[in-house]
Protein backbone atom coordinates (compact mmCIF):
# COMPACT_ATOMS: atom_id res chain seq x y z
CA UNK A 1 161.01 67.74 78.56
CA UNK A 2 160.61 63.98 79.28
CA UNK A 3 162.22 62.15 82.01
CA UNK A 4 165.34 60.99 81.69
CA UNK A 5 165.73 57.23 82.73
CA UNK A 6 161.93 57.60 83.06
CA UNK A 7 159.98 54.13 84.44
CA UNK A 8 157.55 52.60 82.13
CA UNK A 9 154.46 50.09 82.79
CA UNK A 10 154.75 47.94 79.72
CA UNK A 11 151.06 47.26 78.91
CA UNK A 12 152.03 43.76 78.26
CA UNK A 13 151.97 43.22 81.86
CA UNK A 14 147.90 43.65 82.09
CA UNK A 15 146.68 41.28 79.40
CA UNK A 16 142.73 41.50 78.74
CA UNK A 17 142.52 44.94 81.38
CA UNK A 18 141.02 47.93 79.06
CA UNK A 19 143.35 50.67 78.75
CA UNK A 20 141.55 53.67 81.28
CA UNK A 21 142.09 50.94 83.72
CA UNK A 22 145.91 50.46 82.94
CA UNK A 23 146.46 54.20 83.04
CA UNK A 24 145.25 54.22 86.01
CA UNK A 25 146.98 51.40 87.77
CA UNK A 26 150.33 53.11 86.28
CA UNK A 27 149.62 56.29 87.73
CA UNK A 28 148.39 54.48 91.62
CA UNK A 29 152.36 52.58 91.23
CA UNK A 30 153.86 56.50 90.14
CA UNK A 31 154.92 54.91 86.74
CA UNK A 32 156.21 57.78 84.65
CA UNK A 33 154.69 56.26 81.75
CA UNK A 34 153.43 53.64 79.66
CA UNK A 35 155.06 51.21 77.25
CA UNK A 36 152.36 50.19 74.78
CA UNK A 37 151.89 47.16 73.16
CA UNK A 38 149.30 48.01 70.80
CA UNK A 39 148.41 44.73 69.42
CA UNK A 40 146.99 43.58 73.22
CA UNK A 41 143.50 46.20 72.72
CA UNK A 42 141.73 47.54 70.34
CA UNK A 43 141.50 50.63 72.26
CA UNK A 44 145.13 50.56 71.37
CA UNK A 45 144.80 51.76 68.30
CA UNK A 46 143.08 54.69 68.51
CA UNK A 47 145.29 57.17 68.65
CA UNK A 48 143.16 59.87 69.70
CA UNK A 49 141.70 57.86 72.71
CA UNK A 50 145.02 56.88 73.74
CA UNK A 51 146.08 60.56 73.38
CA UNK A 52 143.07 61.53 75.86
CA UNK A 53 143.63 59.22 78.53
CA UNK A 54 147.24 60.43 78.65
CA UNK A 55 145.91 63.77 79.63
CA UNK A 56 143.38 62.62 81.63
CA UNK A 57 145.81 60.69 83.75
CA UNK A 58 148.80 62.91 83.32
CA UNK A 59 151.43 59.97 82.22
CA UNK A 60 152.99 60.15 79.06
CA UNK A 61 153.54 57.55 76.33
CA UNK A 62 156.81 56.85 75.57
CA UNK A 63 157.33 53.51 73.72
CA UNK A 64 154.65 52.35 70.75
CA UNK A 65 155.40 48.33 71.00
CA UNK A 66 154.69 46.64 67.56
CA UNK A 67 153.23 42.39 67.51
CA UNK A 68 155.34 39.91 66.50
CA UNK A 69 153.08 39.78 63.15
CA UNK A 70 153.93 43.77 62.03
CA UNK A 71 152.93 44.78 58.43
CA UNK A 72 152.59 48.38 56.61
CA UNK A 73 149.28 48.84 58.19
CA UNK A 74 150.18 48.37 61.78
CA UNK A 75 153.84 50.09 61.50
CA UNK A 76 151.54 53.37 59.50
CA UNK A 77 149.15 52.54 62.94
CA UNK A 78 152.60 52.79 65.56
CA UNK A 79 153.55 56.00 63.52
CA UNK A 80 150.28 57.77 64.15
CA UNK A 81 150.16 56.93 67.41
CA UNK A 82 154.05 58.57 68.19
CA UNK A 83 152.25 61.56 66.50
CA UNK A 84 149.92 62.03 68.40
CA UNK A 85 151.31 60.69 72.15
CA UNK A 86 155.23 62.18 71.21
CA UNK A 87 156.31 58.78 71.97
CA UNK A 88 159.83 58.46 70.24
CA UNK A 89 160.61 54.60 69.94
CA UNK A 90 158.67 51.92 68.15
CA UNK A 91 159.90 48.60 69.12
CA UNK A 92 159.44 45.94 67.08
CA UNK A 93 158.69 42.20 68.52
CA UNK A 94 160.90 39.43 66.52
CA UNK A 95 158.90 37.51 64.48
CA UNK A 96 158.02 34.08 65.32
CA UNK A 97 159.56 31.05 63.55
CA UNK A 98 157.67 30.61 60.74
CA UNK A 99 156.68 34.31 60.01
CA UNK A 100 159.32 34.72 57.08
CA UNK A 101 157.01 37.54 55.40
CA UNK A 102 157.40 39.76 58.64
CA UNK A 103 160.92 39.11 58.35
CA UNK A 104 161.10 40.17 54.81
CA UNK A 105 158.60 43.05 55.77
CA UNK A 106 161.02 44.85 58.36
CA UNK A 107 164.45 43.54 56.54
CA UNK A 108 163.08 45.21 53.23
CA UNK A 109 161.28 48.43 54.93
CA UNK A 110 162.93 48.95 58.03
CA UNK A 111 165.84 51.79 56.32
CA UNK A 112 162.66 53.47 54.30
CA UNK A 113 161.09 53.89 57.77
CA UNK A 114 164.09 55.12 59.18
CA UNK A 115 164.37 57.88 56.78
CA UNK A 116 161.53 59.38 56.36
CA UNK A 117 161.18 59.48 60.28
CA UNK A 118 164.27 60.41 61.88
CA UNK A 119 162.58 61.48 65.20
CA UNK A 120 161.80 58.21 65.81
CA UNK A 121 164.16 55.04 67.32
CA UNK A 122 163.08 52.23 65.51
CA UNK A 123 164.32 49.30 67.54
CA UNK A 124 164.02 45.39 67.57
CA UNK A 125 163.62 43.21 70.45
CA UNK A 126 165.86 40.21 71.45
CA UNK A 127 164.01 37.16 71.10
CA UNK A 128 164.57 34.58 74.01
CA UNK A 129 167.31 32.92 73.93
CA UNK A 130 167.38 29.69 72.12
CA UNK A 131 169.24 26.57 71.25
CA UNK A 132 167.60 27.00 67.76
CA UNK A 133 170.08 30.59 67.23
CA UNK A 134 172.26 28.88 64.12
CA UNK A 135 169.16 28.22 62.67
CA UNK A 136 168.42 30.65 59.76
CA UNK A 137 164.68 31.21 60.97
CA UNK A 138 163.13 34.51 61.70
CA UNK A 139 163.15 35.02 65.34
CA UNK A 140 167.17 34.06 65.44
CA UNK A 141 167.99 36.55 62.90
CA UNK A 142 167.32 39.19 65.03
CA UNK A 143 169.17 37.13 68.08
CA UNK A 144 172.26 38.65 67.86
CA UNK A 145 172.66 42.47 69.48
CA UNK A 146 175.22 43.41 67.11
CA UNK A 147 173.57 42.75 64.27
CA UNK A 148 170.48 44.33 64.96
CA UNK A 149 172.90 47.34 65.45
CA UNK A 150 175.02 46.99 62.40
CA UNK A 151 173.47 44.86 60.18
CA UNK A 152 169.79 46.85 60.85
CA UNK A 153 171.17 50.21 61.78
CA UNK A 154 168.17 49.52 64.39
CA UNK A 155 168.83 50.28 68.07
CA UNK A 156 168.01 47.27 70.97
CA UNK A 157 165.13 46.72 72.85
CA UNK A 158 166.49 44.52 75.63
CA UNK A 159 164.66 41.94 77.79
CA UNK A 160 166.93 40.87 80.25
CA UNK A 161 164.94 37.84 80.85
CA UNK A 162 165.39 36.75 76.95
CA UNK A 163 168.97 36.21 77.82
CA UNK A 164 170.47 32.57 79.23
CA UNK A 165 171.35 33.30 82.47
CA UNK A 166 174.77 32.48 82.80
CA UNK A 167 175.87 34.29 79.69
CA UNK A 168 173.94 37.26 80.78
CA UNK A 169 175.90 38.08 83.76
CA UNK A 170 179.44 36.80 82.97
CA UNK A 171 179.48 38.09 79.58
CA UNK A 172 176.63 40.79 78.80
CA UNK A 173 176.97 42.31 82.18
CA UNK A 174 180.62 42.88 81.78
CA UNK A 175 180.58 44.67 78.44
CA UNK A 176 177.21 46.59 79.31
CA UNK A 177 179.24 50.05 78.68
CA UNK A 178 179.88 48.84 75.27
CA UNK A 179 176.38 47.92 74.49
CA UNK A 180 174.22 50.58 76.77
CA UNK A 181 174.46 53.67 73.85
CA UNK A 182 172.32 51.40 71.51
CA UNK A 183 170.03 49.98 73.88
CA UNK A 184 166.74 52.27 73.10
CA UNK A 185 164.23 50.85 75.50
CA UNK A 186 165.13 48.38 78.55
CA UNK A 187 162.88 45.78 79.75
CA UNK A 188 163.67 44.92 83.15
CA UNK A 189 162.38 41.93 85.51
CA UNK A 190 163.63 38.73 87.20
CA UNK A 191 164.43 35.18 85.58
CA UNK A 192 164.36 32.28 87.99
CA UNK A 193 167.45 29.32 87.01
CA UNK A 194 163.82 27.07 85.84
CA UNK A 195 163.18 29.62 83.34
CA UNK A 196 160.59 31.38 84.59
CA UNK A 197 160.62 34.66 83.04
CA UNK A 198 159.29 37.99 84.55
CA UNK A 199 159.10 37.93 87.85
CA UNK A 200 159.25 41.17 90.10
CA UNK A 201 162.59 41.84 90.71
CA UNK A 202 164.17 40.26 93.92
CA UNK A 203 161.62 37.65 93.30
CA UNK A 204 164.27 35.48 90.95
CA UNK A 205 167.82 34.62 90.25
CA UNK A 206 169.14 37.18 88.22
CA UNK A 207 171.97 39.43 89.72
CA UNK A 208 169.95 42.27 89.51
CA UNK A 209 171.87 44.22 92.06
CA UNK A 210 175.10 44.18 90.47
CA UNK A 211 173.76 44.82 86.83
CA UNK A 212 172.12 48.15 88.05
CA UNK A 213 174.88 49.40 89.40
CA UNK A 214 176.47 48.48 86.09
CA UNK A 215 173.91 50.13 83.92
CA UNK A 216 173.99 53.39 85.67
CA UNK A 217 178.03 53.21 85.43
CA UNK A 218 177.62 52.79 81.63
CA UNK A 219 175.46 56.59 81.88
CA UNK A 220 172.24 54.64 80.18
CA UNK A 221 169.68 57.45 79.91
CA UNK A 222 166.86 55.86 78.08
CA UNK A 223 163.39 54.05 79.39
CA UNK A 224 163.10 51.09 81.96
CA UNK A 225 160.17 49.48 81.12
CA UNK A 226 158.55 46.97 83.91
CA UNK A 227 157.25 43.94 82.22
CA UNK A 228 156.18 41.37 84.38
CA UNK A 229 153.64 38.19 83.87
CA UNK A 230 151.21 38.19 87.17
CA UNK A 231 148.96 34.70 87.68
CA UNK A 232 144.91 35.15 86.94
CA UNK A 233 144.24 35.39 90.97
CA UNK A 234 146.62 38.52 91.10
CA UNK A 235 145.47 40.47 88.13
CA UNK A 236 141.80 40.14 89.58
CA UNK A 237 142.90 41.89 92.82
CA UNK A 238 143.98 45.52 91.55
CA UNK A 239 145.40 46.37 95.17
CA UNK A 240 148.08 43.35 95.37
CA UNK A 241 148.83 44.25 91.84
CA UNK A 242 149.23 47.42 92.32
CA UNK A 243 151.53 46.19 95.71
CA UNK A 244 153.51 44.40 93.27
CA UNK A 245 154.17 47.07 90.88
CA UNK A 246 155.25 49.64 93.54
CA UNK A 247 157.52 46.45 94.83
CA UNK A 248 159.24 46.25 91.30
CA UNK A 249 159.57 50.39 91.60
CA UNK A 250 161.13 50.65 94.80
CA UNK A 251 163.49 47.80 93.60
CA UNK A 252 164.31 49.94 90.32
CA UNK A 253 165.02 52.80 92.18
CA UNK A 254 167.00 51.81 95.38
CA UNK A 255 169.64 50.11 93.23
CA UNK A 256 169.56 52.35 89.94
CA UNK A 257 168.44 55.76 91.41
CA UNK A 258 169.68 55.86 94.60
CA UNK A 259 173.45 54.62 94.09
């Protein structure tokens, strides 16, 4: 049985590092698994490599994370790949502005999928937040959490950090019980007020504290997933990374865990 409220290294968080490595690192922070963005390494998308080194290192996959580009071949790719790992979500990066045949792609495919694999939580995650949302452009259709629940019958892959600020913890925060049953995967690191998104948490601005507290109070059960954007300097020196990941761990789990 997989961990409840289990703590995930999102793969985006080690750009250019080969896989074995990222395993690895994961299992040195005690991860509990791996979030993995498929389209970062071609070693990716092997599904039976990827199946090995999860043995080998003894950490599970539990999220398949889809580009911002997806198309039949890589959503048949993320559905091999939960075959053969057991992970049970596929989240699905918004597409970017001008991508209007990815839009069409997962507006006109997205119930098929849904059907024919009803293990599986497909889920679509909130762009960042933009001044552009009334626009009726790709990314900003899938802005809006309550449509991606009722208009997509899709569940939420939430990036905290994709949210303004203010509205985040005066509004979001607030209602969290009302929203935490359809969140499917959480994405969870610090925002400075510049903008600066990802940071470890307690690094940044965000209320992290309080919003913890809140999310175990709303009895959310799914993944956390750690994403988090290091400079060049740090991802050359695997032992401050790997400082920095246990940092955002112990963070997680004194104010999550441990209330």
């Amino acid at each position: 049985m997989r961990k409840t409220n289990a703590l995930l290294l999102s793969t985006d968080t080690l750009p250019n590092y080969g896989l074995d490595m990222i395993f690895s690192i994961a299992k040195d922070a005690w991860y509990d698994g791996l979030d993995l963005a498929i389209w970062k390494g071609f070693d990716a998308w092997n599904e039976d490599y990827v199946q090995e080194l999860s043995f080998k290192h003894n950490l599970p996959v539990y999220v398949i994370q889809t580009s911002n580009k997806l198309n039949q071949k890589e959503m048949d790719k993320a559905l091999d790949l939960c075959a053969a790992t057991g992970a049970d979500t596929i989240c699905i990066n918004a597409p970017k502005i001008t991508e209007f045949k990815v839009y069409d792609f997962i507006s006109d495919n997205l119930a098929a999928y849904q059907k024919d694999n009803p293990d599986i939580c497909f889920t679509i995650l909130n762009p960042q937040d933009s001044k552009l949302l009334a626009l009726p452009i790709p990314e900003y259709r899938f802005s809006n959490i309550t449509d991606i629940v009722k208009k997509y019958s899709a569940y939420v892959g939430l990036d905290i950090t994709n949210m303004d600020m203010d509205s985040f913890e005066e509004e979001f925060v607030r209602k969290l019980e009302d929203y935490a049953p359809y969140v499917s995967v959480l994405y969870f690191s610090d925002k400075s007020k510049k903008g600066v998104q990802h940071l470890v948490p307690g690094d940044g601005d965000l209320n992290l504290v309080n919003f913890l507290k809140k999310l175990k109070k709303s009895w959310y059960a799914r993944p956390v997933s750690i994403k988090l954007d290091f400079k060049p300097q740090e991802l050359a020196n695997r032992e401050k990374l790997v400082t920095q990941l246990k940092k955002a761990r112990e963070f997680y789990e004194k104010y999550f865990l441990d209330i």
